[in-house]
N, C-alpha and C. Protein backbone atom coordinates (compact mmCIF):
# COMPACT_ATOMS: atom_id res chain seq x y z
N UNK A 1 -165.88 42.74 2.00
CA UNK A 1 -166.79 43.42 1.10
C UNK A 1 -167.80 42.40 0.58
N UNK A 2 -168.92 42.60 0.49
CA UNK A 2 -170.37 41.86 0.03
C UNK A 2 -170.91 42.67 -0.79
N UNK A 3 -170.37 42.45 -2.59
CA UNK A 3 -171.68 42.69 -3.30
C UNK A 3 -172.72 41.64 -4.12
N UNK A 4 -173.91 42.65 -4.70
CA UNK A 4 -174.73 41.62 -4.59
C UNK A 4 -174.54 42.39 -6.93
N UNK A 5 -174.10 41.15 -7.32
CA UNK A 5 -174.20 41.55 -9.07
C UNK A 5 -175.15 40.74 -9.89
N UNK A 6 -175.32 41.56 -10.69
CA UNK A 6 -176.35 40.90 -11.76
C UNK A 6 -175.63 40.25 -12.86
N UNK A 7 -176.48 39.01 -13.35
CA UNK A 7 -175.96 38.19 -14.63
C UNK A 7 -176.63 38.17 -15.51
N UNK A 8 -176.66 39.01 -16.62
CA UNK A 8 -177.66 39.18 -17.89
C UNK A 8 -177.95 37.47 -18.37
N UNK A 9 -179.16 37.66 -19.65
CA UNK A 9 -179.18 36.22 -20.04
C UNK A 9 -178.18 35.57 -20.43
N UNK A 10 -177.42 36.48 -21.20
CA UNK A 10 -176.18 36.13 -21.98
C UNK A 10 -175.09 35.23 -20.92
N UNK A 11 -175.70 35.69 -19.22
CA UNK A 11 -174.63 35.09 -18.41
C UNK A 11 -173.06 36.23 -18.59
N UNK A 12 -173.29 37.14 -18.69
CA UNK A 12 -172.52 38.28 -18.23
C UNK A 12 -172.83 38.88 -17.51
N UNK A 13 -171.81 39.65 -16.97
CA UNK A 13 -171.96 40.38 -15.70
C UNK A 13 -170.78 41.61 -15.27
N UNK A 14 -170.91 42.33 -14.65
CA UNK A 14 -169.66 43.67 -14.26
C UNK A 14 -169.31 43.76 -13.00
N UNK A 15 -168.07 43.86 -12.77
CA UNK A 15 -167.71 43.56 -11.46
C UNK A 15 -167.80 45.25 -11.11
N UNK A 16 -167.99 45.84 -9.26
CA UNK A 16 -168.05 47.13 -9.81
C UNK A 16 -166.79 47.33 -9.71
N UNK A 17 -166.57 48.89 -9.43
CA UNK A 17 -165.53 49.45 -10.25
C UNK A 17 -164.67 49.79 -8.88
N UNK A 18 -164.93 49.36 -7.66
CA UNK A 18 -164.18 49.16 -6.58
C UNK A 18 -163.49 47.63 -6.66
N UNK A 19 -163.92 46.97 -6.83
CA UNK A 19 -163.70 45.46 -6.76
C UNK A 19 -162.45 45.23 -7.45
N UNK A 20 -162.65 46.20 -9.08
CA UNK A 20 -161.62 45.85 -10.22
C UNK A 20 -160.41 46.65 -9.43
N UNK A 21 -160.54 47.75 -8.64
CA UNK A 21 -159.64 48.67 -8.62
C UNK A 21 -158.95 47.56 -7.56
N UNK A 22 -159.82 47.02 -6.33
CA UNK A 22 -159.06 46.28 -5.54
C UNK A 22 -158.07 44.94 -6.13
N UNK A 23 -158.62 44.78 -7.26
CA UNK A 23 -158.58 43.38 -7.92
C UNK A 23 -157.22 43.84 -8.84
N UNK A 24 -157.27 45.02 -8.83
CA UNK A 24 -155.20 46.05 -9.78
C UNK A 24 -155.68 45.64 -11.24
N UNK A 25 -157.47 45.73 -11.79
CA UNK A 25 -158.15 45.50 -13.01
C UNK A 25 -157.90 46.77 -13.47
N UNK A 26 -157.19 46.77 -14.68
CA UNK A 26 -157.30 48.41 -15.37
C UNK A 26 -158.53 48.61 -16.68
N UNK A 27 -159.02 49.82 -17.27
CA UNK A 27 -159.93 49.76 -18.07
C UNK A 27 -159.69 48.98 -19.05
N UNK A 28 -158.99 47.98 -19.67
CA UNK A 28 -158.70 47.37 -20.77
C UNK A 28 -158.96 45.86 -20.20
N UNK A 29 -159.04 45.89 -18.68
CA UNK A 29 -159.38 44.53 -18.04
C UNK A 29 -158.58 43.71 -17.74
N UNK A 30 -159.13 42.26 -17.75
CA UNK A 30 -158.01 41.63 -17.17
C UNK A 30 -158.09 40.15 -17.08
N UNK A 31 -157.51 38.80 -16.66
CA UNK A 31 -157.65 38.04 -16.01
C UNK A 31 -157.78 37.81 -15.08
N UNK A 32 -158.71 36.77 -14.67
CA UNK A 32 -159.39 36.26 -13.19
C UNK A 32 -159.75 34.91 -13.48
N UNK A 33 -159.37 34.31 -12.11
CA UNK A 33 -159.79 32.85 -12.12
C UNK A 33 -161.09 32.63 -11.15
N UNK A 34 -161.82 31.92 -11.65
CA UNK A 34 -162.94 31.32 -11.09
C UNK A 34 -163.26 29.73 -10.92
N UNK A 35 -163.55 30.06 -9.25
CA UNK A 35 -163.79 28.75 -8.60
C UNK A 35 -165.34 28.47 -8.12
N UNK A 36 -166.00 27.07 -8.76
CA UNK A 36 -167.10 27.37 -8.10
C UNK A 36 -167.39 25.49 -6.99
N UNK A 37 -167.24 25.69 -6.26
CA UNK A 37 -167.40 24.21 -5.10
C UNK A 37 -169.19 24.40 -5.38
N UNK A 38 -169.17 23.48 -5.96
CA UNK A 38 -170.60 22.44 -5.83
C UNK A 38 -171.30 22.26 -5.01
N UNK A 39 -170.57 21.35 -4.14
CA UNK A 39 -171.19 21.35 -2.67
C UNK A 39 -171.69 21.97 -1.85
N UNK A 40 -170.98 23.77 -1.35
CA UNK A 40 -171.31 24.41 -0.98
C UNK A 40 -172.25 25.81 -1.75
N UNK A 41 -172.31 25.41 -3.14
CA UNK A 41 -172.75 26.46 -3.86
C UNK A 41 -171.89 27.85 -3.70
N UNK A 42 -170.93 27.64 -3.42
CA UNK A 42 -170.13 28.90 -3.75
C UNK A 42 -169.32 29.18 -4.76
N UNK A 43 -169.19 30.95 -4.92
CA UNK A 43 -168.24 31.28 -6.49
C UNK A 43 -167.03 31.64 -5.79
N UNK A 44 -166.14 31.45 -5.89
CA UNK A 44 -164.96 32.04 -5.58
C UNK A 44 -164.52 32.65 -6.86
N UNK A 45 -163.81 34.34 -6.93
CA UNK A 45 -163.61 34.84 -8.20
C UNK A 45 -161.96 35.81 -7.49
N UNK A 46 -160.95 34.94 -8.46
CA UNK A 46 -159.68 35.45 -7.59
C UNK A 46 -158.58 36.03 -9.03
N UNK A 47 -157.98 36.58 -8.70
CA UNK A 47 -156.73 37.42 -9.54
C UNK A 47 -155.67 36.48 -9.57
N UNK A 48 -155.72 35.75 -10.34
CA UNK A 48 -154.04 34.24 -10.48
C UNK A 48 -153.08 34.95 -10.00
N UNK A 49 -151.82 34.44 -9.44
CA UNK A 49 -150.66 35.04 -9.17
C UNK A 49 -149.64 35.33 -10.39
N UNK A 50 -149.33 36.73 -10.20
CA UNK A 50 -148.39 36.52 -11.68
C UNK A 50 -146.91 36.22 -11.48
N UNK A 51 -146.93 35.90 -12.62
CA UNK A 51 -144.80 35.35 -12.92
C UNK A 51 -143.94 35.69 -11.76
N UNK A 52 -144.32 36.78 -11.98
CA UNK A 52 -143.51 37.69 -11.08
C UNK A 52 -143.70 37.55 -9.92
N UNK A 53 -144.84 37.81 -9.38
CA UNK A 53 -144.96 36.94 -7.69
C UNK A 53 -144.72 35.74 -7.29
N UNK A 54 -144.75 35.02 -8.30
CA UNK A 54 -144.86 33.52 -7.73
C UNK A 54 -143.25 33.43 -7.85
N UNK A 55 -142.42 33.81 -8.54
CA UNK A 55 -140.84 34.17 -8.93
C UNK A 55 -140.58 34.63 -7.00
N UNK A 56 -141.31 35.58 -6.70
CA UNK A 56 -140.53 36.12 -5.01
C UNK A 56 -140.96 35.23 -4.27
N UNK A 57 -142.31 34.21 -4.80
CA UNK A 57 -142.33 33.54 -3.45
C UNK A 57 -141.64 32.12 -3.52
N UNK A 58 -141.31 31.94 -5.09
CA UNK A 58 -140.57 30.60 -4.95
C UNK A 58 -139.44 30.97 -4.15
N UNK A 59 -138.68 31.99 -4.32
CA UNK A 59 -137.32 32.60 -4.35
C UNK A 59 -136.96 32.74 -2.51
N UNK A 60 -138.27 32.55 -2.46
CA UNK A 60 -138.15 32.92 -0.47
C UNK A 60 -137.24 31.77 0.14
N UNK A 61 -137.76 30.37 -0.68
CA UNK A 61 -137.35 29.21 0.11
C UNK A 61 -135.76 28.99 -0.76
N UNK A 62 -135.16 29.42 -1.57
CA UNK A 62 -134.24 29.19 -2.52
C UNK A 62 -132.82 29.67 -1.42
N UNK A 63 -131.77 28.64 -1.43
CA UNK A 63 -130.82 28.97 -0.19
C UNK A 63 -129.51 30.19 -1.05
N UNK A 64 -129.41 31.03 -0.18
CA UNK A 64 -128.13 32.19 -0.95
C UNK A 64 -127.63 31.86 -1.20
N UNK A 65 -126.73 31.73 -3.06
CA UNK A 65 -125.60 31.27 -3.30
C UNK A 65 -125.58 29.98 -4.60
N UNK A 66 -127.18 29.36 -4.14
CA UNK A 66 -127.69 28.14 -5.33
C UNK A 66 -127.80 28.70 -6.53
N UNK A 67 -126.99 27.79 -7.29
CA UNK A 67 -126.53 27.97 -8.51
C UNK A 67 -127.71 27.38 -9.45
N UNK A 68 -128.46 28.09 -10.04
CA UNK A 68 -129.75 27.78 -11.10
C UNK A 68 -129.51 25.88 -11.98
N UNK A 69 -130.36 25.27 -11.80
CA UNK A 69 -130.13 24.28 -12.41
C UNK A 69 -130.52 24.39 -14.14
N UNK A 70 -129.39 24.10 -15.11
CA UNK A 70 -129.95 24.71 -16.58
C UNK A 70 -130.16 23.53 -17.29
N UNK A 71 -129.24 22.72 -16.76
CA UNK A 71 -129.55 21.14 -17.73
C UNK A 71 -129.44 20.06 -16.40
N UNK A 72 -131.31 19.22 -16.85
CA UNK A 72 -131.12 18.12 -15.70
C UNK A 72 -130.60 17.32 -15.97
N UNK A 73 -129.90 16.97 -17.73
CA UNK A 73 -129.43 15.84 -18.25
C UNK A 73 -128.07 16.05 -17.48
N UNK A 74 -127.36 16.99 -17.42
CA UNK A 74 -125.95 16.95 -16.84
C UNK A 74 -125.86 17.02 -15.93
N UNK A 75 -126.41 17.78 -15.08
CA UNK A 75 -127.40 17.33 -13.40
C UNK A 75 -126.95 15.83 -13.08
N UNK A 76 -128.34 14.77 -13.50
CA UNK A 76 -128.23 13.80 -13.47
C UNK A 76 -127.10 13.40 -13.38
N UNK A 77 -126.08 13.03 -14.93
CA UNK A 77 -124.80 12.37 -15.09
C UNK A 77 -123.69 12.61 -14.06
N UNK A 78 -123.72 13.70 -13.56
CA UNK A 78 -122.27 14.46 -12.48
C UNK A 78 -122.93 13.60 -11.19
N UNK A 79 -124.57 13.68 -10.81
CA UNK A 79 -124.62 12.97 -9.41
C UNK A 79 -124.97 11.84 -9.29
N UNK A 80 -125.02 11.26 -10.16
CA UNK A 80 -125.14 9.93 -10.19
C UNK A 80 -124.60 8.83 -9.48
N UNK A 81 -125.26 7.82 -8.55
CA UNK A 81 -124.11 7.59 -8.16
C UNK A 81 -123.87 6.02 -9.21
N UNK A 82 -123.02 4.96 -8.86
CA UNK A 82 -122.24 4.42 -10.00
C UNK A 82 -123.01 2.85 -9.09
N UNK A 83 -123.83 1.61 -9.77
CA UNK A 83 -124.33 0.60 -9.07
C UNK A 83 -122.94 -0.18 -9.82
């Protein structure tokens, strides 16, 4: 998709109302991160990953059965090995 948006003086602007819908923006709005590379003069304008996704995709590489680490102090002390 290629649109072309306007930026008032103020430097605001409206994304349209396909973009937000693609973007899962509801009328109350939302967060978005923006990237702009210098070099190439480009905006990149992206939806952060939330908690929750980044939770299934850590969880992909996590082996069945690993027991949550809750304290690294006791972590540490149990594997330690002894110089």
């Amino acid at each position: 998709m290629n649109k072309i948006i306007t930026v008032t003086r103020k430097g605001q602007t409206t994304l349209p109302a396909e973009v937000r819908a693609q973007l899962g923006l509801g009328k109350s709005g939302g967060v978005l991160q923006l990237e702009f590379n210098e070099r190439s003069g480009t905006l990149t304008i992206t939806k952060p990953v939330s908690l929750t996704e980044l939770s299934k995709r850590i969880s992909r590489h996590i082996k069945p059965g690993t027991k949550p680490l809750r304290n690294v102090d006791e972590y540490y002390q149990a594997n330690r090995q002894n110089k």
